[in-house]
C-alpha atoms as a PDB file:
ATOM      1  CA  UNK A   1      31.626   5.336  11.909  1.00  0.00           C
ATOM      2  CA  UNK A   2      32.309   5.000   8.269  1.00  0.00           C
ATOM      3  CA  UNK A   3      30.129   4.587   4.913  1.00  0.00           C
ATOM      4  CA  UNK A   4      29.345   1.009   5.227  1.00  0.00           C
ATOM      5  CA  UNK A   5      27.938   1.789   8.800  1.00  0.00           C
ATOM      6  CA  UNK A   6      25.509   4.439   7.556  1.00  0.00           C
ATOM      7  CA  UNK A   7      24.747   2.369   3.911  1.00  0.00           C
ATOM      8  CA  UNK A   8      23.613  -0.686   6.344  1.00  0.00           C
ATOM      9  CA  UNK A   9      21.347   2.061   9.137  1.00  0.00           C
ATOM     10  CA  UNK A  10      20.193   3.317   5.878  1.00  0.00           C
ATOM     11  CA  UNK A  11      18.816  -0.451   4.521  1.00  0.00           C
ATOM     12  CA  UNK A  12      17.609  -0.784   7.836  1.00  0.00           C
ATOM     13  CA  UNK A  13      15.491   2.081   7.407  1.00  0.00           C
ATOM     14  CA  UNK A  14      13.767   1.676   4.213  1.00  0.00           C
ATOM     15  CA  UNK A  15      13.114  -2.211   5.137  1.00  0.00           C
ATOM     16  CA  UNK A  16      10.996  -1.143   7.923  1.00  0.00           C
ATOM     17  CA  UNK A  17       9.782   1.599   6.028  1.00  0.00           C
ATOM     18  CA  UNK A  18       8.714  -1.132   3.511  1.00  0.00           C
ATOM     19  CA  UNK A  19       7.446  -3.138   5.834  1.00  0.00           C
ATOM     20  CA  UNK A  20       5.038  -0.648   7.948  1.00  0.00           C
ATOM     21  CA  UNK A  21       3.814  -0.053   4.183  1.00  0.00           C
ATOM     22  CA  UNK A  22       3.011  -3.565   4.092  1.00  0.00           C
ATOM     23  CA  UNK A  23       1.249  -3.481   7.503  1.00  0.00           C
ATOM     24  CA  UNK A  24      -1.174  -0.747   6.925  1.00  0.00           C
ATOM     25  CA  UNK A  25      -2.168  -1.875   3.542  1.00  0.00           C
ATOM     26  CA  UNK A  26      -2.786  -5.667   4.934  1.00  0.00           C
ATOM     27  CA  UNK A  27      -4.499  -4.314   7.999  1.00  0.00           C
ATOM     28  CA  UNK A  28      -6.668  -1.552   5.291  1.00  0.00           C
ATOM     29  CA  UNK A  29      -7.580  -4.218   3.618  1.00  0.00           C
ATOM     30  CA  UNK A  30      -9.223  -5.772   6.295  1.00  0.00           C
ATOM     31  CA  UNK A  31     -11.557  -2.979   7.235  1.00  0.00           C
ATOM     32  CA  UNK A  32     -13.728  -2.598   4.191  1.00  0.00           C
ATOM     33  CA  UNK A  33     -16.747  -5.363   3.667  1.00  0.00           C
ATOM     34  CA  UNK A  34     -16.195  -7.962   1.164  1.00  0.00           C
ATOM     35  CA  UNK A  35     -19.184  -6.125  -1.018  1.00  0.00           C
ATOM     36  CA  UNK A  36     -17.111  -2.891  -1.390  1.00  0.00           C
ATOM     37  CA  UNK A  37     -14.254  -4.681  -3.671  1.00  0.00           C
ATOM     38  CA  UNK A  38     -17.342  -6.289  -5.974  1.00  0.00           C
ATOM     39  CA  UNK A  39     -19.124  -2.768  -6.304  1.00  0.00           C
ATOM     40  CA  UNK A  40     -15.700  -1.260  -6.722  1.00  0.00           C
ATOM     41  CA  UNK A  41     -14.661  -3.517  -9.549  1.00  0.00           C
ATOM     42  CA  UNK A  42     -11.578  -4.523  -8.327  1.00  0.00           C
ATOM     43  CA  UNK A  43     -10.206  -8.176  -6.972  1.00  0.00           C
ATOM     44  CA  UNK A  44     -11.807  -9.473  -3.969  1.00  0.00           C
ATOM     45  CA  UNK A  45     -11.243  -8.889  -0.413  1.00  0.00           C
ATOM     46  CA  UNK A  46      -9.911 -12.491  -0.177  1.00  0.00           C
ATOM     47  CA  UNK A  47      -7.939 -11.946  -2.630  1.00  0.00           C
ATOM     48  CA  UNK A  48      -6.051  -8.917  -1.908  1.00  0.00           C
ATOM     49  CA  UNK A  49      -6.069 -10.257   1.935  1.00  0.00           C
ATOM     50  CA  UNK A  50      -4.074 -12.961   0.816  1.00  0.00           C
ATOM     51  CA  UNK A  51      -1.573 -11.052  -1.620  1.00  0.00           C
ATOM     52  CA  UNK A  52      -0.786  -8.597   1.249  1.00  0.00           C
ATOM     53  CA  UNK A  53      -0.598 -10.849   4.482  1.00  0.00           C
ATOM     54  CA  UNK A  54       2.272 -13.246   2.779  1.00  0.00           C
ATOM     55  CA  UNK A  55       4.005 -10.061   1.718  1.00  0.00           C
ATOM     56  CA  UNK A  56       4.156  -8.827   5.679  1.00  0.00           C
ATOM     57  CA  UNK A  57       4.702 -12.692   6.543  1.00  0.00           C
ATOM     58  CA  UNK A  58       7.247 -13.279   4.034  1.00  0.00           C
ATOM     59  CA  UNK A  59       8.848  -9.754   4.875  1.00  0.00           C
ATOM     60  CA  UNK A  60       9.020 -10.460   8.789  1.00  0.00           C
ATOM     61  CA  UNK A  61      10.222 -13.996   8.382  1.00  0.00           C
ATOM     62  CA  UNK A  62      12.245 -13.862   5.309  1.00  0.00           C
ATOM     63  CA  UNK A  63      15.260 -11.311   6.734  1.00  0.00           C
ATOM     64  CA  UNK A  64      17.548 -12.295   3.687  1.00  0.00           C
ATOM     65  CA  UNK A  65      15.094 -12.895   0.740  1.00  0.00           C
ATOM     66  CA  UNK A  66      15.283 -11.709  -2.643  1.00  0.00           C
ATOM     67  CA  UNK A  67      15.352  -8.469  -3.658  1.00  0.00           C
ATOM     68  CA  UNK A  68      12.520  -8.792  -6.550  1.00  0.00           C
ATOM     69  CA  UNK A  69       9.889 -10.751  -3.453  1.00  0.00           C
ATOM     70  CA  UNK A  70      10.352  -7.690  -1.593  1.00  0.00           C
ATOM     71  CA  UNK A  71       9.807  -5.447  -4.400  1.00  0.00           C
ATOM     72  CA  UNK A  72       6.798  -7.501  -5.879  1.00  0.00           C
ATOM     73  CA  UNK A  73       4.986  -7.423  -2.413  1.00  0.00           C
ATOM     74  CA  UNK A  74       6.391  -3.399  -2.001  1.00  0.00           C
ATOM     75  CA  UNK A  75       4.589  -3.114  -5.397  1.00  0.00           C
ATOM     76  CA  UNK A  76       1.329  -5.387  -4.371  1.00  0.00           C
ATOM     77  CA  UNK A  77       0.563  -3.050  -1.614  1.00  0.00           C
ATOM     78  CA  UNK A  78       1.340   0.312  -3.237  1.00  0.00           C
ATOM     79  CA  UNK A  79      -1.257  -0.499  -5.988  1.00  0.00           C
ATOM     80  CA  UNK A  80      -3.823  -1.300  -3.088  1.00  0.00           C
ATOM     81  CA  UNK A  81      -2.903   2.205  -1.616  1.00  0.00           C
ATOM     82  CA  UNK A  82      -2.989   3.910  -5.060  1.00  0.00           C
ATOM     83  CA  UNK A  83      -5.624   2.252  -6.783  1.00  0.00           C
ATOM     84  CA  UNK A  84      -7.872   0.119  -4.307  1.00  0.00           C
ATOM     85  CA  UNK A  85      -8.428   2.120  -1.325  1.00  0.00           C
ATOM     86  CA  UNK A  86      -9.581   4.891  -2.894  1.00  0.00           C
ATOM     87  CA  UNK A  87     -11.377   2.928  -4.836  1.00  0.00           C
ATOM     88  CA  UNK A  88     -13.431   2.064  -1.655  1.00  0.00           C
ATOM     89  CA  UNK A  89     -13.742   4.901   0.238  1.00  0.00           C
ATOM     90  CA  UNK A  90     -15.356   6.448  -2.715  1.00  0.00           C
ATOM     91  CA  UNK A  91     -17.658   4.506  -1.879  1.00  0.00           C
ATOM     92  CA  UNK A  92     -21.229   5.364   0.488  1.00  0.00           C
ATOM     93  CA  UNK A  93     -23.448   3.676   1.989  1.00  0.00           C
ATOM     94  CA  UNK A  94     -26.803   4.568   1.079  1.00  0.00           C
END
């Protein structure tokens, strides 16, 4: 075993890493009603649907794409994580 065997398990890692980040965001996305992302201000649940599910397409059927489509659909789902989601589950129902 030598360094380019561990650099390439290492890549390996953090693209599935990247990609189960994709997942959960996509598949967050989809539990919260279409009225939580109006009352919460932020872009619509179409919207961010969209954004997320071609970055875990692209990401499963892409292998070799660009590094800066990765890292803009990485980024895309991060935000939702960060910003969005908490976003809506401040949010009751009354």
């Amino acid at each position: 075993m030598n360094v380019f065997d561990i650099e390439g398990w290492l890549s390996l890692i953090v693209v599935f890493v990247l990609l189960a980040i994709k997942i959960f965001a996509f598949v967050n996305c989809l539990l919260f009603p279409a009225e939580a992302y109006d009352a919460a201000g932020k872009l619509t649940k179409a919207a961010w649907a969209i954004i997320l599910g071609l970055g875990v397409v692209i990401s499963v059927l892409a292998v070799q794409m660009p590094f800066f489509i990765s890292l803009a659909f990485t980024i895309a789902a991060l935000v939702y994580l960060v910003d969005v989601r908490p976003a809506l589950s401040g949010l009751r129902r009354r």
